[in-house]
Protein backbone atom coordinates (compact mmCIF):
# COMPACT_ATOMS: atom_id res chain seq x y z
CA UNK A 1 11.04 -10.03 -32.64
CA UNK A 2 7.76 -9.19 -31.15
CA UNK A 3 5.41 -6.42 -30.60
CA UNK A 4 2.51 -6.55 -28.21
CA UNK A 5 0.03 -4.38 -26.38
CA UNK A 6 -1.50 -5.18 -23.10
CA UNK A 7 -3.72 -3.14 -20.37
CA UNK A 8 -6.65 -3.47 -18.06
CA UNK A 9 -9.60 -1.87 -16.82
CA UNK A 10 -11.34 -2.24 -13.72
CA UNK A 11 -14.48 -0.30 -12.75
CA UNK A 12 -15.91 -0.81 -9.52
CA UNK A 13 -19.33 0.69 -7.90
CA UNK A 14 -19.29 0.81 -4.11
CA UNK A 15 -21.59 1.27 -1.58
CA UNK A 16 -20.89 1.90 2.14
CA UNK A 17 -22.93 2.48 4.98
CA UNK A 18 -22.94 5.39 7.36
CA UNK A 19 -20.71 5.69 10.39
CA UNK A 20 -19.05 8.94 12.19
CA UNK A 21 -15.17 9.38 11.36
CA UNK A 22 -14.49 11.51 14.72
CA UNK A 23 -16.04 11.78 18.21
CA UNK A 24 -17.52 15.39 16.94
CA UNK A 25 -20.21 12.49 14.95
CA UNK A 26 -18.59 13.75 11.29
CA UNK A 27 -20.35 11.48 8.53
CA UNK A 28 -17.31 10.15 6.39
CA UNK A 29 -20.00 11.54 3.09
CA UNK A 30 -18.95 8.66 0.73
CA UNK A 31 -21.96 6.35 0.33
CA UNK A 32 -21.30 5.69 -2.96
CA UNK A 33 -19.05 5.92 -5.71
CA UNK A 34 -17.59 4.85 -9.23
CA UNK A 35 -13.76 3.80 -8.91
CA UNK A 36 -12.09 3.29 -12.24
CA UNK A 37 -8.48 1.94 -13.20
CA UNK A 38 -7.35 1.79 -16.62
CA UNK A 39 -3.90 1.25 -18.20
CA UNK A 40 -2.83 0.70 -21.63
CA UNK A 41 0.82 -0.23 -22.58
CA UNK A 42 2.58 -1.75 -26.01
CA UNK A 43 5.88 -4.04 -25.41
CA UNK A 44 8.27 -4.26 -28.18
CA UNK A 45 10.69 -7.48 -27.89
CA UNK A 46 13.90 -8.25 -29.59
CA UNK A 47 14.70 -11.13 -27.51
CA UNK A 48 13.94 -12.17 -23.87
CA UNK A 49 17.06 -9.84 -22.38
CA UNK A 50 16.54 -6.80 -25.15
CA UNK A 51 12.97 -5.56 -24.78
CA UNK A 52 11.03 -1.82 -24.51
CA UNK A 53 8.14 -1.70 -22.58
CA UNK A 54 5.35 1.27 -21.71
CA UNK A 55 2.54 1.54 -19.99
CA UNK A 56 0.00 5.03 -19.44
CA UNK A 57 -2.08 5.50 -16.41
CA UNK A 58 -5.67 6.80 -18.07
CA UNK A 59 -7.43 6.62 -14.81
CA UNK A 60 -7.07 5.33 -11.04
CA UNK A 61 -9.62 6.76 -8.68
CA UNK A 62 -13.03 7.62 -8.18
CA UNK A 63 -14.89 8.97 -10.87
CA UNK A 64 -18.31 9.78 -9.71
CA UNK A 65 -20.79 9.60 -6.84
CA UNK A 66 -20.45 11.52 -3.23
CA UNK A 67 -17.21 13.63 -2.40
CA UNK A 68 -16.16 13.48 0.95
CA UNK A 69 -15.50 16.80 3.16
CA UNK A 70 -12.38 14.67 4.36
CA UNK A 71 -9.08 14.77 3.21
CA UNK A 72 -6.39 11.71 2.64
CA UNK A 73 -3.27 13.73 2.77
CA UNK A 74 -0.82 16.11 0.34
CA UNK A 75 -0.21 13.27 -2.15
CA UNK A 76 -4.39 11.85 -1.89
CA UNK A 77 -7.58 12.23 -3.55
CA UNK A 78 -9.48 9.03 -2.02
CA UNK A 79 -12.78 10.02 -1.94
CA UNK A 80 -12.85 12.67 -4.30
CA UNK A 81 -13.69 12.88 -7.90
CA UNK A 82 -10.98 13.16 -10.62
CA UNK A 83 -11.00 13.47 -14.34
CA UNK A 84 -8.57 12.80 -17.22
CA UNK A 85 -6.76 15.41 -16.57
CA UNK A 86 -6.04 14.14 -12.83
CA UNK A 87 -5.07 11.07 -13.96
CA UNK A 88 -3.42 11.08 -17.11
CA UNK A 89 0.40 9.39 -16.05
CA UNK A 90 3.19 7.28 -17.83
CA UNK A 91 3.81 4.88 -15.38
CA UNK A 92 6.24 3.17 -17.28
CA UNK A 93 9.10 3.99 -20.53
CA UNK A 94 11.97 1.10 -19.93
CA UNK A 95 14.47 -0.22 -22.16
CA UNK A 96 16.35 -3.61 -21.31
CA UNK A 97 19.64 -4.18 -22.67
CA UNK A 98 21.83 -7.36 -22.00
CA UNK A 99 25.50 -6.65 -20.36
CA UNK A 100 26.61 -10.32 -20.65
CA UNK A 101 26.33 -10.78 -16.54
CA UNK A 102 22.69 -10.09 -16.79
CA UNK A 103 20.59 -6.68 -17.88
CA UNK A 104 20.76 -2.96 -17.22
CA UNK A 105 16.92 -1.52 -17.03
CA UNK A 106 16.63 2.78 -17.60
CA UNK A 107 13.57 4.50 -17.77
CA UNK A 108 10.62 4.99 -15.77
CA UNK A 109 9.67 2.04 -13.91
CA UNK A 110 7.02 0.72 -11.08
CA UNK A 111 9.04 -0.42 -8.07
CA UNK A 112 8.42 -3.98 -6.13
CA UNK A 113 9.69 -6.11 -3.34
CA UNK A 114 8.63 -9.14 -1.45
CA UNK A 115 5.40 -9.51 -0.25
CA UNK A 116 4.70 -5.58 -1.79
CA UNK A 117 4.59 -4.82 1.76
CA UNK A 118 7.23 -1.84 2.13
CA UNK A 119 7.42 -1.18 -2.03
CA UNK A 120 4.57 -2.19 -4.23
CA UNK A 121 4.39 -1.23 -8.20
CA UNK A 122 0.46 -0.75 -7.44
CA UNK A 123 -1.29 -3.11 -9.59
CA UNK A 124 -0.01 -6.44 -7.99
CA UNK A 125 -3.35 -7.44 -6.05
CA UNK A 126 -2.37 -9.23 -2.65
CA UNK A 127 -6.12 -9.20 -1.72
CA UNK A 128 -9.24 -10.24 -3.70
CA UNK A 129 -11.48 -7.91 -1.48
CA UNK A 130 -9.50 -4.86 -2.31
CA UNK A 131 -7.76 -3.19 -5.15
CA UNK A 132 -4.45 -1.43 -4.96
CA UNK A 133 -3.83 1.75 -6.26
CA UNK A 134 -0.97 4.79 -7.05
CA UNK A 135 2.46 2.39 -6.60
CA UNK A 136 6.02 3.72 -6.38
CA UNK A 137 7.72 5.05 -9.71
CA UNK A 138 10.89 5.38 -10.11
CA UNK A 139 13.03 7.35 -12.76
CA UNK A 140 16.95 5.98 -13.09
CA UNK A 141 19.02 2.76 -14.18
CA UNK A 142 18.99 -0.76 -12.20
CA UNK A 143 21.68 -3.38 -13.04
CA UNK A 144 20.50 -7.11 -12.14
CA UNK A 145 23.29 -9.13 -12.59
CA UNK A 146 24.23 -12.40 -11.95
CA UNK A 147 27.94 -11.59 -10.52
CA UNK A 148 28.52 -15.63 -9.56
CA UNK A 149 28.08 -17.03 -13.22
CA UNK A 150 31.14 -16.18 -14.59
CA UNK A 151 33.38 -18.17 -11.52
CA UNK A 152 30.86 -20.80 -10.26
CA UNK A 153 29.19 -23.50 -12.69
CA UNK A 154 25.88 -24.67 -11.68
CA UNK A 155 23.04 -24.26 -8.76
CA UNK A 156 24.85 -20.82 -7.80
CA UNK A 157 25.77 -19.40 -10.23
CA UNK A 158 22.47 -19.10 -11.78
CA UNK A 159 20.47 -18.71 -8.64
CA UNK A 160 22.56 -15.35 -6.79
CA UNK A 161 21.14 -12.38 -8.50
CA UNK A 162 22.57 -8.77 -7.47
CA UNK A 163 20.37 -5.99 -8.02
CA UNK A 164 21.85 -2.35 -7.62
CA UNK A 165 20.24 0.86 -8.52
CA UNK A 166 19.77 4.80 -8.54
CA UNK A 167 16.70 6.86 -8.96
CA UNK A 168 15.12 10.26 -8.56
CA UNK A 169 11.69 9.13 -6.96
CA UNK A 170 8.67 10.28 -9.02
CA UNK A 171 5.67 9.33 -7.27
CA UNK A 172 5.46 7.27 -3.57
CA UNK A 173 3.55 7.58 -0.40
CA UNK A 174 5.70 10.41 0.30
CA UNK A 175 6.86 12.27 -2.69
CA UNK A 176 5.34 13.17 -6.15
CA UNK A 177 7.64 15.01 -8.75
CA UNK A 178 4.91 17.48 -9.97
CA UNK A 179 4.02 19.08 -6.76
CA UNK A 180 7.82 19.95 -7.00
CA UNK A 181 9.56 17.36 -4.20
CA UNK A 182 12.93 15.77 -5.34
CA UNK A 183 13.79 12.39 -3.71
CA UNK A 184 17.25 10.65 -4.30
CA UNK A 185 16.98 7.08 -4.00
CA UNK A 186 19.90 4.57 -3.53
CA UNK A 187 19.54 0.77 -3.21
CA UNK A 188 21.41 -2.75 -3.38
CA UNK A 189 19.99 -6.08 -3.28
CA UNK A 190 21.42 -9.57 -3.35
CA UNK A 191 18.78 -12.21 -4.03
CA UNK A 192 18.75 -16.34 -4.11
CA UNK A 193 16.43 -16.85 -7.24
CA UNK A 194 14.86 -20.54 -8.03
CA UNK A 195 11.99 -22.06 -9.32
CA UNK A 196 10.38 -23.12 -5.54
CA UNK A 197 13.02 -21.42 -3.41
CA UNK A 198 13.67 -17.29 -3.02
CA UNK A 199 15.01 -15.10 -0.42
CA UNK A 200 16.65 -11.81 -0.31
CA UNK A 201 17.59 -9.03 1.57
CA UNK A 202 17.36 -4.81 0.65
CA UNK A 203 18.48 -1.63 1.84
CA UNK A 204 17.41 1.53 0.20
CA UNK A 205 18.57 4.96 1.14
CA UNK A 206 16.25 7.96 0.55
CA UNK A 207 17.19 11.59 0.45
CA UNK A 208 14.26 13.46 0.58
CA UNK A 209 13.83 17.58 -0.13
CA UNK A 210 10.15 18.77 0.21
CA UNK A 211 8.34 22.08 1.18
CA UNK A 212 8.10 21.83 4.60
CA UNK A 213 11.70 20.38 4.75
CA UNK A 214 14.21 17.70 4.68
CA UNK A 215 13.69 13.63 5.60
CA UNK A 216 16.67 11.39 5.65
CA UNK A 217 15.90 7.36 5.77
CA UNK A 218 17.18 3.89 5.25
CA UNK A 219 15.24 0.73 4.75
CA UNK A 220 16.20 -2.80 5.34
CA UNK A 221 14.14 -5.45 4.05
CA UNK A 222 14.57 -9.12 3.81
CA UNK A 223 12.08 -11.63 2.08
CA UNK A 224 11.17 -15.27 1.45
CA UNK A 225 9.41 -17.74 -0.60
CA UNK A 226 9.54 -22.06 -0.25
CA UNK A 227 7.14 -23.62 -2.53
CA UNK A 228 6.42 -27.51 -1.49
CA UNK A 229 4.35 -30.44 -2.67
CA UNK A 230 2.74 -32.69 0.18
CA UNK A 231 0.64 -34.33 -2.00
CA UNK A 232 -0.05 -35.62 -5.24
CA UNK A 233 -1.89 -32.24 -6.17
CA UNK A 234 -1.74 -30.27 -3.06
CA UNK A 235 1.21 -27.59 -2.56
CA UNK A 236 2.21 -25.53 0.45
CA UNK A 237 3.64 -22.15 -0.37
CA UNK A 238 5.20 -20.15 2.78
CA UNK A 239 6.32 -16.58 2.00
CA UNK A 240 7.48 -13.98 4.75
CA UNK A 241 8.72 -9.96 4.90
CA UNK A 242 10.48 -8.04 7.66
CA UNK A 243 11.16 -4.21 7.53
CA UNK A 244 12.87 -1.99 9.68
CA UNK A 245 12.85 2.12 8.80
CA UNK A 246 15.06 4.28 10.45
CA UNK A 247 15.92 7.67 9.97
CA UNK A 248 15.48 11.89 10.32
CA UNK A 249 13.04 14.44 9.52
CA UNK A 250 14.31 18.23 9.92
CA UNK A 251 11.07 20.67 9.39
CA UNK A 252 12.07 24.01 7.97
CA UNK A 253 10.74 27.27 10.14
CA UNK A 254 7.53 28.24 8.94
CA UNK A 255 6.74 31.74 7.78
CA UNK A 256 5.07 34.11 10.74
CA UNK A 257 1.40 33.80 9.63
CA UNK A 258 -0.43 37.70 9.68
CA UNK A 259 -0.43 39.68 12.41
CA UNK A 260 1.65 37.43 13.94
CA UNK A 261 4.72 39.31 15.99
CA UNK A 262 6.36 36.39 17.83
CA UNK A 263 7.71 35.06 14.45
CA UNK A 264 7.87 31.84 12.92
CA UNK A 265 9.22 28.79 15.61
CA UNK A 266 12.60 27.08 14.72
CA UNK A 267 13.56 23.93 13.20
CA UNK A 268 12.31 20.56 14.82
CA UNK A 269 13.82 17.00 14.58
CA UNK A 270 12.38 13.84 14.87
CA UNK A 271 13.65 10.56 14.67
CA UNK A 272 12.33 7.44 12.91
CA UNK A 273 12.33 4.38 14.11
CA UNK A 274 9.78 1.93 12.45
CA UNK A 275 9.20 -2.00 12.37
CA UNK A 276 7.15 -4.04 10.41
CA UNK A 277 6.89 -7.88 9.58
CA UNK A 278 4.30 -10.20 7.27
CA UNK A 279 4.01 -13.80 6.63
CA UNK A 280 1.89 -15.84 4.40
CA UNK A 281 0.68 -19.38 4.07
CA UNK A 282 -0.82 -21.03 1.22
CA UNK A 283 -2.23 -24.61 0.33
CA UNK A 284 -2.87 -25.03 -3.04
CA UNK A 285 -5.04 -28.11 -5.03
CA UNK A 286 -5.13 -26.28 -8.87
CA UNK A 287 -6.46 -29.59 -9.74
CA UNK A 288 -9.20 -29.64 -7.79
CA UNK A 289 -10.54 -25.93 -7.94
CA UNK A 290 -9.17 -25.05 -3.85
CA UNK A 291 -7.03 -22.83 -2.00
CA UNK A 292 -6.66 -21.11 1.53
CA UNK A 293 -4.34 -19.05 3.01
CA UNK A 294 -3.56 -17.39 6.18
CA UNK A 295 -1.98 -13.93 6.24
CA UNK A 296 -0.36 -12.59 9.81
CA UNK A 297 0.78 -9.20 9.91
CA UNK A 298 2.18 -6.54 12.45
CA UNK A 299 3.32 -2.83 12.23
CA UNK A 300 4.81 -0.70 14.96
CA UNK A 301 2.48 1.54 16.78
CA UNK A 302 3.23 5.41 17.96
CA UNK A 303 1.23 5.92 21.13
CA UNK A 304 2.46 9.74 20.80
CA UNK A 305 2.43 11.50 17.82
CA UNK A 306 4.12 14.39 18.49
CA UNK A 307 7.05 13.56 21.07
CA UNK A 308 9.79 13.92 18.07
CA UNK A 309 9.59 10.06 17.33
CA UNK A 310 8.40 8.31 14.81
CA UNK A 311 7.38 4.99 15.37
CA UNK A 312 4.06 3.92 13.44
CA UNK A 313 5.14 1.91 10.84
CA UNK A 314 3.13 1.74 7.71
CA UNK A 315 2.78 -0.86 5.25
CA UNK A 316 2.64 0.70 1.24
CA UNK A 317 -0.38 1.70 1.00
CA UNK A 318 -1.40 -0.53 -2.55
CA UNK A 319 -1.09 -3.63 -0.04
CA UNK A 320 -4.50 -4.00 0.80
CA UNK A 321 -6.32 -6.45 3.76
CA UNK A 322 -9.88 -6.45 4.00
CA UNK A 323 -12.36 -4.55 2.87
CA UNK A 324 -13.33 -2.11 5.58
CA UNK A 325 -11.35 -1.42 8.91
CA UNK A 326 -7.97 -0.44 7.20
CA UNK A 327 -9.16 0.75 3.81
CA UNK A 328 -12.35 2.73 5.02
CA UNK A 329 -12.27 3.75 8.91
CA UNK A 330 -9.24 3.44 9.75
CA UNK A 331 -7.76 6.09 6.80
CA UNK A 332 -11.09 8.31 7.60
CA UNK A 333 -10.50 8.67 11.39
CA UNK A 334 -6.62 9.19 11.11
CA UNK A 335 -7.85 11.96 8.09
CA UNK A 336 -10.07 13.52 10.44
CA UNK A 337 -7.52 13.93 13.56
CA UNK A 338 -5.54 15.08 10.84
CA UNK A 339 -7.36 17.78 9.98
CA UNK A 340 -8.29 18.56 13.46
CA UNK A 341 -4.80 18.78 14.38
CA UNK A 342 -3.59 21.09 11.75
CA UNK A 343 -6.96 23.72 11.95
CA UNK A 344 -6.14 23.97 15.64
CA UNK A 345 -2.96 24.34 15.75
CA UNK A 346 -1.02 26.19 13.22
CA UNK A 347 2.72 25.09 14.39
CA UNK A 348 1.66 21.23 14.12
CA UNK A 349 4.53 19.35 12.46
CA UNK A 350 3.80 19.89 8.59
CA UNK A 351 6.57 16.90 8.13
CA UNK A 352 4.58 14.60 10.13
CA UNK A 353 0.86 15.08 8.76
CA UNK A 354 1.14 11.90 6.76
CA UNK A 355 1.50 10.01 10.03
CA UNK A 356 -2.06 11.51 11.79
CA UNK A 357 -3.70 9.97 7.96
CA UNK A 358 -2.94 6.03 6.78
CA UNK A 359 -4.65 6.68 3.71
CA UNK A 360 -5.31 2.48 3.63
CA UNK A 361 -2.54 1.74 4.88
CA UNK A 362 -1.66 -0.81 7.48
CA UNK A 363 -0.49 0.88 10.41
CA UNK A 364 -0.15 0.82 14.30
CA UNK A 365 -2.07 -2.58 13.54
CA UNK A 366 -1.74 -6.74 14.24
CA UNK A 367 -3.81 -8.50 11.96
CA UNK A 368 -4.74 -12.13 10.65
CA UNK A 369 -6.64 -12.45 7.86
CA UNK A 370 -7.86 -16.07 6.63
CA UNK A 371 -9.10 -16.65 3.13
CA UNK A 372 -10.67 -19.68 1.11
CA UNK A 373 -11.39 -20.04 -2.31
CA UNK A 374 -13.41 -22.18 -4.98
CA UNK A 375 -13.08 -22.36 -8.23
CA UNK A 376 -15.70 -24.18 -10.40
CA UNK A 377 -15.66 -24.72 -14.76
CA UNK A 378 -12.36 -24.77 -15.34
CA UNK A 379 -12.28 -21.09 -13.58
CA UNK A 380 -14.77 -19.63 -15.56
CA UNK A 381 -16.49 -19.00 -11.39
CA UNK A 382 -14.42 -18.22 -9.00
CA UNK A 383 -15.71 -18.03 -4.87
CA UNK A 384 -13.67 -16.54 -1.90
CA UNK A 385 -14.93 -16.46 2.13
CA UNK A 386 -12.23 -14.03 3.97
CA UNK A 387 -11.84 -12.68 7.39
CA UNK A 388 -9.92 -10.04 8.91
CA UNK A 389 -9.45 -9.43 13.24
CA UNK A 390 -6.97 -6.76 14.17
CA UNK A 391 -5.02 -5.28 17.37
CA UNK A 392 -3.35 -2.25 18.56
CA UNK A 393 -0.45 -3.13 20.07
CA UNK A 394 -0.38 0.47 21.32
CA UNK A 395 -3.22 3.02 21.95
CA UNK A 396 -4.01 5.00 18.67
CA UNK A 397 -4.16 8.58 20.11
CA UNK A 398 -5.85 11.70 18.98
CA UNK A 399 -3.16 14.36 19.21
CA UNK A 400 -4.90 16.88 21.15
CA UNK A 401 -4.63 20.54 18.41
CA UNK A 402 -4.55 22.94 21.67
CA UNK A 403 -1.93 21.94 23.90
CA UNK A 404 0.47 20.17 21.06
CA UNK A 405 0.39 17.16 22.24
CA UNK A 406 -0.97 13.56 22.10
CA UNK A 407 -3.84 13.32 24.61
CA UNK A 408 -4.88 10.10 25.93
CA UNK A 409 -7.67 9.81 23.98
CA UNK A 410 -8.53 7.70 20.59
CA UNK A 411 -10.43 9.44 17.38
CA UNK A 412 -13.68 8.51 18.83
CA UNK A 413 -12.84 10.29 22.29
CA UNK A 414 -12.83 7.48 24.13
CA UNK A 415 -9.09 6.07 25.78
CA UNK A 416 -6.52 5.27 23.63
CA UNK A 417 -5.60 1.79 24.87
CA UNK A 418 -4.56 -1.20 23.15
CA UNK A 419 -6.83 -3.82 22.54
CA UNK A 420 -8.70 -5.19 19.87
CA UNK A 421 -9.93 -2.74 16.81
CA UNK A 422 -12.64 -4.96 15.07
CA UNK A 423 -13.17 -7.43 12.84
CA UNK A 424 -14.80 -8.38 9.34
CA UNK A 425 -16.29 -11.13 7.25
CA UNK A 426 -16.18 -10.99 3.56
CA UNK A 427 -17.31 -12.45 0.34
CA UNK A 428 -17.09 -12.76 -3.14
CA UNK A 429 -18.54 -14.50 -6.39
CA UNK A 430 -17.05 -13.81 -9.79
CA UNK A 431 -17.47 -15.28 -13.25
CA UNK A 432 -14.73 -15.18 -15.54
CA UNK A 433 -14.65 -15.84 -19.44
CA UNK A 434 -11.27 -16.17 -21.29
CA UNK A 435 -10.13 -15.92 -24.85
CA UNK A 436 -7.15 -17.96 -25.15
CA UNK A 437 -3.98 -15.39 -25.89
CA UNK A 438 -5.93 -12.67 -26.29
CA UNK A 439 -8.35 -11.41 -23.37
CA UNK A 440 -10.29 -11.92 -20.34
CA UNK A 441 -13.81 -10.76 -18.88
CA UNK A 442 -14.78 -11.07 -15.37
CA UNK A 443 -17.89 -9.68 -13.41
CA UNK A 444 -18.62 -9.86 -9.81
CA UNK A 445 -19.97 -9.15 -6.09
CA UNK A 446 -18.68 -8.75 -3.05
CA UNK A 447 -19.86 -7.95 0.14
CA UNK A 448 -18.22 -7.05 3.66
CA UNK A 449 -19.41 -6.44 7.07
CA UNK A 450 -17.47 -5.34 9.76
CA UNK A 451 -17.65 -4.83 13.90
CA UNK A 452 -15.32 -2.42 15.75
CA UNK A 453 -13.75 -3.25 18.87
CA UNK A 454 -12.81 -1.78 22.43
CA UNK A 455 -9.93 0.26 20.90
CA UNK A 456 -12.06 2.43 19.23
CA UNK A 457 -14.56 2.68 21.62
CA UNK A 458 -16.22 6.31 22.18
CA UNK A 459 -15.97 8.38 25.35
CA UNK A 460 -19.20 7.14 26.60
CA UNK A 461 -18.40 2.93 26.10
CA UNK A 462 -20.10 2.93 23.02
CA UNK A 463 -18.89 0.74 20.25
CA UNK A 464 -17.61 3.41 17.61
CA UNK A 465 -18.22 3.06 14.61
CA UNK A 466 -20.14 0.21 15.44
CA UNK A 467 -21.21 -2.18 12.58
CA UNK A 468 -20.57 -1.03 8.64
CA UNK A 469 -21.50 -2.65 5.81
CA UNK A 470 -19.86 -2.02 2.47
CA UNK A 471 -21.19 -3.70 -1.30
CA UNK A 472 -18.62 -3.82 -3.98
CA UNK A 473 -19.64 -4.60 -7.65
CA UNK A 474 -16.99 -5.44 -10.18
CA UNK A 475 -16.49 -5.39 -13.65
CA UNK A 476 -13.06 -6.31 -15.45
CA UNK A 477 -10.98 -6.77 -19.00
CA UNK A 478 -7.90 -7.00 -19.14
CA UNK A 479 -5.42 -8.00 -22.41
């Protein structure tokens, strides 16, 4: 029997240079700010199938520094200042009890899959330039069993887990409980589980009821991991995700706004129909102090916003790439159009404003992002040299807030065309001391520059936003 406490804390100061979020020349009015995560949790085990395990949310968000006249979304306040009171969340209250064919999990739990790329528990870093944030919670029971183990002796039956599970959805990229939203969320896995060797494959169901109105959608995932030596201290790891999202969105009528004698319009449908893919590969030397990987990525593009179909895939947004195109202009142009859209036009689809705003996430977007690292002193430094160059595989337009529709235009003003959207070079040095069992320190730099590309270009053939710059410094302790 064991009782334990663990947590972490992560402050990070960021500076980032000026560039226009929208062809009106709107400054994005963040040039610098205090971000601050910090958890705290205590884990009480019996044995390793009978455990209880919590963890509080004391902060995740900026802190201090400039506010932004710009708005994320309904469930967002990038860019904005919090306080306790903002942030203050149980992320998790689980109990683990054995049921002979595995273990039964109830409580509040942080929900992952994969690569993270559809359903990430938001601390799970698959970046060293950027730091996820928010995570899907979940509130319900899971049974992970291992159904083959009583019939089949051996490789099988310990290696075929089946996971199976039913939740009211507290907080995702969609829904949070206190604002009100109920989300009923079904799922089933089956899973091949060894030491080098895992693949699986998901579908989740979600019934979602919300303000504006109802959403209806299924998501099938599959995943993979093969871990390989090829030399004496040199390892190749090869790990791959593929999504597909399909479903319905019915948007109540809205009320008549004053004065307004035509009444409120009817109910609208649209359809969604989303794809999405990732693959990773990974040498490893531990021995020597050296790694590199090679991330490729892709996510379905909607070249029209508002035809009644869905089609822009969107990765979660705590799976982060880079430092700057995705996480910085990217979320800040789609917020602006966003809020373009819905001042101009008060019967724009309220169901639909998350897709006009990424909020970080990887959307409408090809991507390959290299990385190298060093490692020097048994660890205690630690050096990575990244890169990032992204497509549209579709235009990304600029739905136009007069006539209701998607004009043929990008955020910038120039034409929405496919093509390349930029790239970016980044780096990092970071010193790291550890006390064995107990904790570890880190501080660091990191640094990122980035170029747009033709897909972004303004209306007159300049390069918008041009070249950004964007300084990180780090600080960590975790336990």
């Amino acid at each position: 029997m064991t009782v334990g406490t663990h947590g972490g804390l992560k402050q990070r100061y960021v500076v980032l240079s000026p560039f226009d979020a929208d062809a009106r020349g709107g400054a994005h009015g963040n040039r610098s700010r205090d971000v601050v995560q910090l958890d705290v949790g205590g884990r009480f085990e019996v044995s390793r199938q009978l455990w209880m395990r919590t963890t509080l949310q004391v902060f995740d968000g900026q802190v201090l520094g400039d506010e932004s006249a710009l708005h994320a979304g309904p469930r967002s306040r990038l860019w904005h200042n919090g306080s306790l009171r903002d942030d203050l969340f149980l992320r998790e209250a689980v109990v683990q009890v054995p049921i002979g064919l595995g273990e039964v999990r109830v409580g509040r739990r942080a929900g992952d899959w994969g690569l993270g790329m559809a359903i990430h528990d938001g601390r799970a870093t698959s970046s060293p330039f950027a730091d996820p944030h928010d995570g899907d919670i979940y509130n319900g029971i899971i049974v992970d069993a291992m159904p083959l183990r009583a019939f089949v002796k051996g490789r099988a039956g310990e290696a075929v887990r089946l996971h199976l599970g039913f939740d009211v959805i507290e907080r995702d990229e969609l829904v949070d409980r206190k604002d009100g939203d109920l989300a009923l969320r079904y799922s089933g896995a089956i899973l091949w589980e060894e030491r080098l060797t895992s693949a699986g494959a998901m579908i989740v169901h979600r019934n979602v009821d919300l303000a504006w109105g109802e959403r209806s959608d299924t998501l099938f995932d599959v995943t993979m991991s093969v871990t390989r030596p090829i030399a004496r201290d040199l390892q190749l790891i090869v790990s791959a995700e593929g999504a597909a999202l399909v479903g319905d969105i019915t948007e109540r009528p809205r009320p008549p706004a004053e004065g307004e004698s035509a009444g409120a319009p009817g109910r609208t449908e649209t359809r969604v129909r989303q794809f999405g893919a990732m693959a990773r590969v990974e040498l490893e030397a531990p021995a020597r102090g050296i790694g590199a990987s090679l991330e490729l990525g892709a996510a379905s593009g909607d070249d029209d916003a508002l035809d009644g179909n869905d089609t822009a895939f969107r990765f979660d947004p705590a799976h982060r790439v880079g430092m700057i195109l995705f996480e910085e202009v990217l979320a800040r142009a789609t917020a602006a159009t966003r809020s373009d859209l819905l001042a101009g036009d008060s019967d724009a689809p309220r169901g639909r404003v998350d897709a006009f705003a990424t909020g970080g996430s990887i959307s409408s977007a090809a991507y390959a992002a290299p990385l190298f690292r060093v490692e020097a002193c048994n660890g205690c430094f630690i050096g990575h040299v990244g890169g990032l160059v992204a497509f549209a595989p579709v235009g990304i337009p600029a739905p136009d807030p007069a006539a209701s529709t998607s004009k043929n235009a990008n955020p910038y003003g120039g034409k929405a065309t496919k093509g390349l959207l930029g790239w970016e070079v980044n780096l990092s040095a970071e010193v790291r001391v550890a006390l064995p069992d107990t904790a570890e320190f880190s501080i660091g730099t990191q640094y990122g520059v980035f170029r747009s590309g033709p897909a972004l270009r303004a209306r007159d053939g300049r390069p918008e936003p041009g070249m950004i710059h964007k300084w990180r410094v780090l600080a960590d302790v975790s336990w």
